[in-house]
N, C-alpha and C. Protein backbone atom coordinates (compact mmCIF):
# COMPACT_ATOMS: atom_id res chain seq x y z
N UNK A 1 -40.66 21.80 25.94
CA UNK A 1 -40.19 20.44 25.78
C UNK A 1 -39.80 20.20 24.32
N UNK A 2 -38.85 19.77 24.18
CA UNK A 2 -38.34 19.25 23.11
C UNK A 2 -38.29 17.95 22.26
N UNK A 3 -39.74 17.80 20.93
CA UNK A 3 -40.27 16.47 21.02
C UNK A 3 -39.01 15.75 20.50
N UNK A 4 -39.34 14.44 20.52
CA UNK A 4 -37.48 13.67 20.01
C UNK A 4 -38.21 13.28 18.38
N UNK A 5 -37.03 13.73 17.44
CA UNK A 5 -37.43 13.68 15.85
C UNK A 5 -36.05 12.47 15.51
N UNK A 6 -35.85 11.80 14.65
CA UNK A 6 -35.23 11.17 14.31
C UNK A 6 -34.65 11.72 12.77
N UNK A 7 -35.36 12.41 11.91
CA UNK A 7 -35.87 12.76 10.83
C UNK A 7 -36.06 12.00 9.72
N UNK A 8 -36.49 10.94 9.98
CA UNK A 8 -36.23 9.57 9.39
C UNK A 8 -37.37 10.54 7.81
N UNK A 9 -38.32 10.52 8.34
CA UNK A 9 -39.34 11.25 7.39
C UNK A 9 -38.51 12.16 6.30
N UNK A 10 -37.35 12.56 6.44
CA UNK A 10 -36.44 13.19 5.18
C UNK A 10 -35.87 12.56 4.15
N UNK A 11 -36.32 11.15 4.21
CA UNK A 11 -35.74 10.35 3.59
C UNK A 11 -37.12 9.38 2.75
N UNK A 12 -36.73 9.84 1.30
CA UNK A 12 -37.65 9.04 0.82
C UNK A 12 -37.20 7.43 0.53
N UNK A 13 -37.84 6.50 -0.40
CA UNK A 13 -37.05 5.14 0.12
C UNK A 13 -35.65 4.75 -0.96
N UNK A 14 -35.92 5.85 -2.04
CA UNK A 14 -34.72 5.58 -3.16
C UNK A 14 -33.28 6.11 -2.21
N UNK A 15 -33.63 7.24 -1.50
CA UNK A 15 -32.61 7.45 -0.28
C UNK A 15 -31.94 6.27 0.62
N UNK A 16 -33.05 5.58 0.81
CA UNK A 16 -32.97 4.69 2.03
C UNK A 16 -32.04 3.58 1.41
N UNK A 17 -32.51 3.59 -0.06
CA UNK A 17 -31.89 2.09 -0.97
C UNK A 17 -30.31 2.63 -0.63
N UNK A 18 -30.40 3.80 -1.53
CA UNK A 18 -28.99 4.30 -1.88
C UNK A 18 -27.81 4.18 -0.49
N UNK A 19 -28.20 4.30 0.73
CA UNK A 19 -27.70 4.62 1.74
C UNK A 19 -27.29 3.34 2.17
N UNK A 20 -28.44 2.01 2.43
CA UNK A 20 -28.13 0.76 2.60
C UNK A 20 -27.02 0.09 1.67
N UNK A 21 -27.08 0.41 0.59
CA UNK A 21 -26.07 -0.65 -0.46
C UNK A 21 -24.77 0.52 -0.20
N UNK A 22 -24.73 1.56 -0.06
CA UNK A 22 -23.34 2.06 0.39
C UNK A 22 -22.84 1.65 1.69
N UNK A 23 -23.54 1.38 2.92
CA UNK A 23 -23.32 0.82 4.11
C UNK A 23 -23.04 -0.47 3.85
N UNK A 24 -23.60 -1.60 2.94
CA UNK A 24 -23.28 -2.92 2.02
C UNK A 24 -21.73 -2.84 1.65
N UNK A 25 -21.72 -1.85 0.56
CA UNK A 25 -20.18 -1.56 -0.05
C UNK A 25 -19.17 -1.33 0.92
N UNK A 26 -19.57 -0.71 1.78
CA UNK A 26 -18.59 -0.75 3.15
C UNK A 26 -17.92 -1.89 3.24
N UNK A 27 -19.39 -2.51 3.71
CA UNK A 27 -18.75 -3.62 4.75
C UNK A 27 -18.53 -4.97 3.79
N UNK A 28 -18.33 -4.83 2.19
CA UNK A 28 -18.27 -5.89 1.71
C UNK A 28 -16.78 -5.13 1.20
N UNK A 29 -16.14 -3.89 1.20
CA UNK A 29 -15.16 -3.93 0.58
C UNK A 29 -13.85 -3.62 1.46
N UNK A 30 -14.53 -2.82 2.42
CA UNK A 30 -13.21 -2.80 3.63
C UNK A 30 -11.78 -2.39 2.76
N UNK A 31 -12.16 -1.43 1.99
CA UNK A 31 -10.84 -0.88 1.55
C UNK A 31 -10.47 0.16 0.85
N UNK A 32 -10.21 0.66 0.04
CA UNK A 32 -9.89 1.80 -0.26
C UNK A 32 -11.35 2.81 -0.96
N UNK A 33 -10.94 3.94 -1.00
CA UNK A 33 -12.46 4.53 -1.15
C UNK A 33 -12.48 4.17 -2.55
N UNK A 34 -11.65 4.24 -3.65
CA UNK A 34 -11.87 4.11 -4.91
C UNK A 34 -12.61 2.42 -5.45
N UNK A 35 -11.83 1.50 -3.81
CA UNK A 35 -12.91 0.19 -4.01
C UNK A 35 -14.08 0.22 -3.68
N UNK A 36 -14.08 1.15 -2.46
CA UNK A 36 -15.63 1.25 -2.27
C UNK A 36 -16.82 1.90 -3.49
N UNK A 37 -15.82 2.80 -3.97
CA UNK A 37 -17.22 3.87 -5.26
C UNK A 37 -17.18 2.86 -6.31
N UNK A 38 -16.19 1.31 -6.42
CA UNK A 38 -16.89 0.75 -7.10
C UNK A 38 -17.79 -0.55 -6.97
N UNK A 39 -17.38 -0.84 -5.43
CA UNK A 39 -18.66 -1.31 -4.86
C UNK A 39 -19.89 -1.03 -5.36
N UNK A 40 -20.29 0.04 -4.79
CA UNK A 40 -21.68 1.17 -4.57
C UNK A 40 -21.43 0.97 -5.91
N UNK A 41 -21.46 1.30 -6.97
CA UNK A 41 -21.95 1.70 -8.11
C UNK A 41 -22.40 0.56 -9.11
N UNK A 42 -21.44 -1.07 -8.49
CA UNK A 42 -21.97 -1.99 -8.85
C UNK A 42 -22.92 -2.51 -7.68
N UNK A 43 -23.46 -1.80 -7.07
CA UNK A 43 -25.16 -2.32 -5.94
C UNK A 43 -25.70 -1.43 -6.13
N UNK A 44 -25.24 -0.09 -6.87
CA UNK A 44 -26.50 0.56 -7.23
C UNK A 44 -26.98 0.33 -8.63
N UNK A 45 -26.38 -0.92 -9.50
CA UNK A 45 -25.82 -1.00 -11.14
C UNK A 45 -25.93 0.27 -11.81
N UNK A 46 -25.30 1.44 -11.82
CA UNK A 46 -24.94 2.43 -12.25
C UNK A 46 -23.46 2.09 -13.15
N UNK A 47 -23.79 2.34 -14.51
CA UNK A 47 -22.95 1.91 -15.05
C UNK A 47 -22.45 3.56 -15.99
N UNK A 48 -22.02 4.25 -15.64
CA UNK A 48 -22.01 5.42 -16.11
C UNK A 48 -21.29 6.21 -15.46
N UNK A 49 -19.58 6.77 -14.92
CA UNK A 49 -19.45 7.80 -13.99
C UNK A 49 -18.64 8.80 -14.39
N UNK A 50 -18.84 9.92 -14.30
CA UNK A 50 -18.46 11.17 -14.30
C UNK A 50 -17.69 11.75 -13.29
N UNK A 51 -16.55 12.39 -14.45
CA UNK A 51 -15.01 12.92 -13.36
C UNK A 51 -14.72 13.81 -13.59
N UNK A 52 -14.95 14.89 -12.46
CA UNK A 52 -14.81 16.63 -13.14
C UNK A 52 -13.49 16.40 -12.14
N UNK A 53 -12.59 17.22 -13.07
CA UNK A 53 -11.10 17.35 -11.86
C UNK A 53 -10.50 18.88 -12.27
N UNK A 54 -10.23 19.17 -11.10
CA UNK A 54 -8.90 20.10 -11.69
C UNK A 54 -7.55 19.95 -12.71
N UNK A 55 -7.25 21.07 -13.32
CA UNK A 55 -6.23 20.54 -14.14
C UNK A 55 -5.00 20.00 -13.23
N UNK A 56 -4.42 20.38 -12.16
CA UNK A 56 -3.42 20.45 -11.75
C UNK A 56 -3.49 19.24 -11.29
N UNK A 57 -4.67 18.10 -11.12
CA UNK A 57 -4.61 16.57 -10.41
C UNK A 57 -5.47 16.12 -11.80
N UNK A 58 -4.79 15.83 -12.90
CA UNK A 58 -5.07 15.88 -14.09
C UNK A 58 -4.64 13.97 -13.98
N UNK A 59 -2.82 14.02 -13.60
CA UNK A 59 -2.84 12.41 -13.54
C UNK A 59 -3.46 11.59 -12.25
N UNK A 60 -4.00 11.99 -11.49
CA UNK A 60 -4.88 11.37 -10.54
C UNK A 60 -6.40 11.09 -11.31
N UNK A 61 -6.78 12.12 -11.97
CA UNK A 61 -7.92 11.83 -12.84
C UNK A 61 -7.96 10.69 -13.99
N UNK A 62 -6.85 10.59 -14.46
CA UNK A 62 -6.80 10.16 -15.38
C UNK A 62 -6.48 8.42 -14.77
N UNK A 63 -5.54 8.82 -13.79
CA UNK A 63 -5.54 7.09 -13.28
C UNK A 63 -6.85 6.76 -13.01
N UNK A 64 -7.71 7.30 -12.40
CA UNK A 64 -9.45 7.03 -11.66
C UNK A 64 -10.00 6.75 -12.79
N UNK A 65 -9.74 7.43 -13.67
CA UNK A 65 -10.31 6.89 -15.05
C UNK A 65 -10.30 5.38 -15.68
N UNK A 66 -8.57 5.50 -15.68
CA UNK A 66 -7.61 3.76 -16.20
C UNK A 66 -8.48 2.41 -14.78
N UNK A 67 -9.01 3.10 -14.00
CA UNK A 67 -9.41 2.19 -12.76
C UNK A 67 -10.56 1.61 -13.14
N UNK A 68 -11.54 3.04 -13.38
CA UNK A 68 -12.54 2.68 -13.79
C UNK A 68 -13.07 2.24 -14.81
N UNK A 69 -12.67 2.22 -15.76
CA UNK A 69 -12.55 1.76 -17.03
C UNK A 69 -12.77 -0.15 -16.77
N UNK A 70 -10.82 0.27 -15.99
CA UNK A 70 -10.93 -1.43 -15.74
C UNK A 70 -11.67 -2.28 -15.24
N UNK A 71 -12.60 -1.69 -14.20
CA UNK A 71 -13.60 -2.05 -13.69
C UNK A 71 -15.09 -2.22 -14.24
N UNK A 72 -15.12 -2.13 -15.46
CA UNK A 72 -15.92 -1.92 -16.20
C UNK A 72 -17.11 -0.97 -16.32
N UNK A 73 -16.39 -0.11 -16.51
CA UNK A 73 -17.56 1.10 -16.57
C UNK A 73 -17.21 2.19 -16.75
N UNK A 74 -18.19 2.85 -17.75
CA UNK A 74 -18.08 3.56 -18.78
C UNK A 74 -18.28 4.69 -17.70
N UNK A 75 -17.03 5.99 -18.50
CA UNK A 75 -16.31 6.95 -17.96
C UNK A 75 -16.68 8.68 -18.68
N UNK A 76 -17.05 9.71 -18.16
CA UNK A 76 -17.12 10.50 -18.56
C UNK A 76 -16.00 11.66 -18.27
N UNK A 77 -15.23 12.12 -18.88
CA UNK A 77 -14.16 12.63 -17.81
C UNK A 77 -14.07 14.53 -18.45
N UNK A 78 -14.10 15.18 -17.55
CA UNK A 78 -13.74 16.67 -17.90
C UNK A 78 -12.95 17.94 -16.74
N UNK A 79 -12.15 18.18 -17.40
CA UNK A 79 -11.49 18.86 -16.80
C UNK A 79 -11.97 20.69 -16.26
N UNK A 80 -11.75 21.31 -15.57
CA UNK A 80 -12.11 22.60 -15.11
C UNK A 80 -11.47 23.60 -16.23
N UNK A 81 -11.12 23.21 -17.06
CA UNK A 81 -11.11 24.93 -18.06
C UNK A 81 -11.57 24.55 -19.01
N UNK A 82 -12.81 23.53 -19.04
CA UNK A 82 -13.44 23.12 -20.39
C UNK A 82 -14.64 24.57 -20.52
N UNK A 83 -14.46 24.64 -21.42
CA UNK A 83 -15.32 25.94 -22.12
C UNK A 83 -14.36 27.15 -22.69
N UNK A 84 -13.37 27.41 -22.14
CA UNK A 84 -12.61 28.32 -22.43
C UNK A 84 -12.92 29.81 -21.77
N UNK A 85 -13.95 29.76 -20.89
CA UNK A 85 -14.24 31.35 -20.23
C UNK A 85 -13.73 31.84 -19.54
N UNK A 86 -13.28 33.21 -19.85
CA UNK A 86 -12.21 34.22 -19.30
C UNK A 86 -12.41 34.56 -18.10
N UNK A 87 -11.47 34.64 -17.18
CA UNK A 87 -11.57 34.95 -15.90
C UNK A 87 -12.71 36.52 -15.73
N UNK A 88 -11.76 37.56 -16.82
CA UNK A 88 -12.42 38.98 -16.97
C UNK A 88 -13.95 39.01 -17.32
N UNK A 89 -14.39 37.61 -17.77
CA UNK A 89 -15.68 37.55 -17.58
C UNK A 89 -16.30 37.26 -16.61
N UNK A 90 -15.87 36.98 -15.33
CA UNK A 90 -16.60 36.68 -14.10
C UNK A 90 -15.78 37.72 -13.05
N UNK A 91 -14.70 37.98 -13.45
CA UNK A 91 -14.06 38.96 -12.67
C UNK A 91 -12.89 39.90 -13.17
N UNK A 92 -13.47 41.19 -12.87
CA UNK A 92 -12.67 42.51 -13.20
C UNK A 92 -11.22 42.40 -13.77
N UNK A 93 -10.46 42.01 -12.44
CA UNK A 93 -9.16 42.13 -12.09
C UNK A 93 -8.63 40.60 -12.67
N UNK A 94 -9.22 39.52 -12.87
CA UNK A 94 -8.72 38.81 -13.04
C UNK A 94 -8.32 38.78 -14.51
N UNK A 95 -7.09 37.49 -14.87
CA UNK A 95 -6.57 37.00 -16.04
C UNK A 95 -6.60 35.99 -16.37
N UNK A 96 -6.63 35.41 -17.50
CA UNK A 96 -6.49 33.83 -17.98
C UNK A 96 -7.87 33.01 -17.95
N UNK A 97 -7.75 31.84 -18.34
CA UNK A 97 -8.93 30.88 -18.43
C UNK A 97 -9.32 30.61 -16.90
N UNK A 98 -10.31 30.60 -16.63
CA UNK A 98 -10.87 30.59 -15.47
C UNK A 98 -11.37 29.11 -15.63
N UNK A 99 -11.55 28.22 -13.85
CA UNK A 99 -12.02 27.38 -14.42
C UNK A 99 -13.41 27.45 -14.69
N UNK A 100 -14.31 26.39 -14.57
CA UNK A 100 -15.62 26.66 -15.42
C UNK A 100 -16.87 25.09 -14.59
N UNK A 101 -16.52 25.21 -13.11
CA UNK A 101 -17.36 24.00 -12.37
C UNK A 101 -18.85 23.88 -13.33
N UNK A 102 -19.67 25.24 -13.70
CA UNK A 102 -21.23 24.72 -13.60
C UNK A 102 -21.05 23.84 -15.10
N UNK A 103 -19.99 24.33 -16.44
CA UNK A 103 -19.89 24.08 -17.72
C UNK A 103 -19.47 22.37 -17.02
N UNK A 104 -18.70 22.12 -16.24
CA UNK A 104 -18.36 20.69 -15.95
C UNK A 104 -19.64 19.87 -15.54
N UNK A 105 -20.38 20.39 -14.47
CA UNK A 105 -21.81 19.57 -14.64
C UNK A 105 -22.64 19.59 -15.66
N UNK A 106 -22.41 20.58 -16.31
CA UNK A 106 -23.77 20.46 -17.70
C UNK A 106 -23.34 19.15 -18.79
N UNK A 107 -21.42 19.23 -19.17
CA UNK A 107 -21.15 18.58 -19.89
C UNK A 107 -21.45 16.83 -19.16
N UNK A 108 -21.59 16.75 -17.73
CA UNK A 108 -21.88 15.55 -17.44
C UNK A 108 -23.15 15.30 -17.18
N UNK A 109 -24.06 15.89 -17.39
CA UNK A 109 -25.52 15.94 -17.16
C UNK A 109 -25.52 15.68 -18.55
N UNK A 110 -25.25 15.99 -19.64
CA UNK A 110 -25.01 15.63 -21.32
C UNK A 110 -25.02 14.13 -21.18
N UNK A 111 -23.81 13.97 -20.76
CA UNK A 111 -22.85 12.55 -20.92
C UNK A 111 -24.19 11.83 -19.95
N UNK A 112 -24.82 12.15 -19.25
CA UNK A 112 -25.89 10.66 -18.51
C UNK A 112 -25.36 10.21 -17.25
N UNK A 113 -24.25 10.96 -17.06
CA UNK A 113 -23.56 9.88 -15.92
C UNK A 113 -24.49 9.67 -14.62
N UNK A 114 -24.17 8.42 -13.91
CA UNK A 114 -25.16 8.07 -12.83
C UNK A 114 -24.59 8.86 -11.62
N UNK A 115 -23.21 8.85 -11.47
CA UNK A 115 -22.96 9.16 -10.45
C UNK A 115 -21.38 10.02 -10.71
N UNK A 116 -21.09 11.46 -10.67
CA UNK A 116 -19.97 11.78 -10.65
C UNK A 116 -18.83 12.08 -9.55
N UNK A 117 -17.43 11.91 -9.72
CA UNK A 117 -16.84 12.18 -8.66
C UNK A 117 -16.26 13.16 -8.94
N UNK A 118 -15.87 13.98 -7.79
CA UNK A 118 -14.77 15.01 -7.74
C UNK A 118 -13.40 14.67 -7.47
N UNK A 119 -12.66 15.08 -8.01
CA UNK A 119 -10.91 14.76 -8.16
C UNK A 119 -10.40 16.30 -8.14
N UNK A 120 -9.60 17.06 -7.03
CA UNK A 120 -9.17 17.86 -6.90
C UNK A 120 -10.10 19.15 -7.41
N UNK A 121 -10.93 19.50 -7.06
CA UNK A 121 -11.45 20.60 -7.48
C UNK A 121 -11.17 21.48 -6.29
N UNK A 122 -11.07 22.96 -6.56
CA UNK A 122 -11.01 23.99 -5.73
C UNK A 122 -12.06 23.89 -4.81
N UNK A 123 -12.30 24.93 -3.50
CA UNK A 123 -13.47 24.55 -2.28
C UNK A 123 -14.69 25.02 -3.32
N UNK A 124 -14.44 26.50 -3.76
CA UNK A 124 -15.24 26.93 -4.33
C UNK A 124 -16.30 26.23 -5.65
N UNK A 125 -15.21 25.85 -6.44
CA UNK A 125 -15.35 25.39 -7.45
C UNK A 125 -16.48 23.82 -7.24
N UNK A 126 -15.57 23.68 -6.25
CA UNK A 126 -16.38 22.21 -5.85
C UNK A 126 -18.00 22.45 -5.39
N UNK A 127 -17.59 23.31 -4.92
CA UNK A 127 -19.28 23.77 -4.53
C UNK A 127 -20.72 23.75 -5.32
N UNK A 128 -19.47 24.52 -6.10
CA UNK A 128 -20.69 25.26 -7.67
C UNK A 128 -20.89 23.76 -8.42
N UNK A 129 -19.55 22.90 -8.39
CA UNK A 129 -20.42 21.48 -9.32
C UNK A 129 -21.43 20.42 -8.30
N UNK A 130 -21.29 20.49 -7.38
CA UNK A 130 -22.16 19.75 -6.19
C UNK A 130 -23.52 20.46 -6.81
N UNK A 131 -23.07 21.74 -6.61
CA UNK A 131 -24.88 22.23 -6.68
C UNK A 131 -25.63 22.40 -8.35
N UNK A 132 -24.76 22.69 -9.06
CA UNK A 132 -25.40 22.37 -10.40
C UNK A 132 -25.09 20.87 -11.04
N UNK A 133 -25.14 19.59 -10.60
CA UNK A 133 -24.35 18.42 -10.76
C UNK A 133 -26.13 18.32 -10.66
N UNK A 134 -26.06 16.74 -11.88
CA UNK A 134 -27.98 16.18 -11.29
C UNK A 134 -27.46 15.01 -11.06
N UNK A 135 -26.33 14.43 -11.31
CA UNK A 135 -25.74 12.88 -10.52
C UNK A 135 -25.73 12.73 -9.13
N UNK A 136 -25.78 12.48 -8.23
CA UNK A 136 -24.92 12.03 -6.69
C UNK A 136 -23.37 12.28 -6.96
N UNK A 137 -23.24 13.35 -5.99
CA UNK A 137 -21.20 13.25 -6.72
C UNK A 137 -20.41 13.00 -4.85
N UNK A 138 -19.22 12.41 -5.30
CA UNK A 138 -18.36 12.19 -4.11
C UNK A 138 -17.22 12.61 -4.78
N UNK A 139 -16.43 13.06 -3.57
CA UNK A 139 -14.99 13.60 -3.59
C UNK A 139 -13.81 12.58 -3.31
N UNK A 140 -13.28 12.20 -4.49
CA UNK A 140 -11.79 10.96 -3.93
C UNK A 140 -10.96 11.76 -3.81
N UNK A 141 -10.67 13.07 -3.96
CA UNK A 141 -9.36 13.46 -4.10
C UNK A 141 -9.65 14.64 -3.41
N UNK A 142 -9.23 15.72 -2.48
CA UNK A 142 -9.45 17.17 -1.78
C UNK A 142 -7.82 17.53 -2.35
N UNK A 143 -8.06 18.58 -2.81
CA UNK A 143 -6.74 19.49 -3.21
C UNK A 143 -6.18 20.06 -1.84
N UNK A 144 -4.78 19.98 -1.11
CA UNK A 144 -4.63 20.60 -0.07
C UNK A 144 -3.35 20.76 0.03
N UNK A 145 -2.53 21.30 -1.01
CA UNK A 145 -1.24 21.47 -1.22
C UNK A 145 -0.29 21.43 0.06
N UNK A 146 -0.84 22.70 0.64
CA UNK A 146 -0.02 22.08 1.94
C UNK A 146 0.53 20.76 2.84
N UNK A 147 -0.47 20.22 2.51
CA UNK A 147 -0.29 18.39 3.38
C UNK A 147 -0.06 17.17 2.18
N UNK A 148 0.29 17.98 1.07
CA UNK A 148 0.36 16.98 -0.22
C UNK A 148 -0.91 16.15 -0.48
N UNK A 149 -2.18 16.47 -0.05
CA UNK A 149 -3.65 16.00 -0.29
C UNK A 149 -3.65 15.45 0.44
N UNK A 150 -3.33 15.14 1.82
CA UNK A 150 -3.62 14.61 2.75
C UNK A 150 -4.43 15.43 3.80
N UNK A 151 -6.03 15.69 3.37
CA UNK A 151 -6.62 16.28 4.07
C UNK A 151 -6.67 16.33 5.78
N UNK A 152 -6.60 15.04 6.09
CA UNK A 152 -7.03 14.29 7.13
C UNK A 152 -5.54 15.03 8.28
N UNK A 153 -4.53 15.17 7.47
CA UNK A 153 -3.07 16.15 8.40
C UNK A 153 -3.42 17.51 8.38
N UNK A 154 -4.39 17.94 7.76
CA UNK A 154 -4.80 19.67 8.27
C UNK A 154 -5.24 19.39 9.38
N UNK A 155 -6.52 18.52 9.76
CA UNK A 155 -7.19 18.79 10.89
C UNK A 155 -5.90 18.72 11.97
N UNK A 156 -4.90 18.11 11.96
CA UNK A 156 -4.32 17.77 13.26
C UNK A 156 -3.04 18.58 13.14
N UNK A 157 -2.86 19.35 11.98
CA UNK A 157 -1.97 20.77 12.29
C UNK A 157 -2.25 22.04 12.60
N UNK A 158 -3.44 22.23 11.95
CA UNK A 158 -4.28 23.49 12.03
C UNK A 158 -4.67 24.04 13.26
């Protein structure tokens, strides 16, 4: 028999806060995700956010920046070839500046930020800053050249 778990117990209550005032931001902003992360960040008063991006969505970063700014709140922003480390240092065959995800969370773990987002980062790349990141991070932007970043047209071509 299979007892019924809910797993409610995985959730401690700073979870529970965090989860309610984003379900709040929802339903108080009903609109674009960049209104919503600044919903949530003014119900979580996190006044601090961090923007690791790829270079190649450099002016998407930089507008999220001009947004957030305007919105009042202070901005940490870094791009994926900050450090300068050589590809041939992580790989044989490779050339050129590699980017550098874990150097992007350390420099925002520096900076304090409460909460960072991702703006075009590679799958990989994105990975490695999720997991060395100590903020809460969300993704506004998925790189998907093919569909012009319109993630949501892979699923229904693929």
């Amino acid at each position: 028999m299979i007892e019924e778990y809910t797993g409610k117990d995985l959730y401690e209550s700073d979870d529970v806060e965090l989860m309610e005032k984003a379900y709040k931001a929802i339903l108080k902003s009903k609109k674009s995700r960049i209104r919503e992360l600044i919903e949530l960040c003014n119900e979580l008063d996190f006044k601090k956010i961090g923007i690791a991006y790829c270079r190649t969505m450099e002016k998407y970063a930089m507008r999220l920046d001009e947004i957030l700014t305007l919105a009042g709140f202070e901005t940490a922003i870094v791009s994926c070839k900050i450090g300068g480390l050589k590809n041939e240092e992580l790989f044989e065959e490779a050339k050129g500046i590699s980017c550098n995800p874990a150097y992007q969370a350390k420099f925002l773990r520096e900076a304090n930020t409460d909460i960072n987002v991702n703006v075009g980062l590679c799958l990989g790349h994105e990975l490695m800053f999720m997991k060395k990141s100590n903020a809460p991070v969300t993704t506004v932007l998925v790189k998907d050249f093919c569909t012009n970043h319109n993630i949501a047209e892979s699923l229904l071509s693929d």
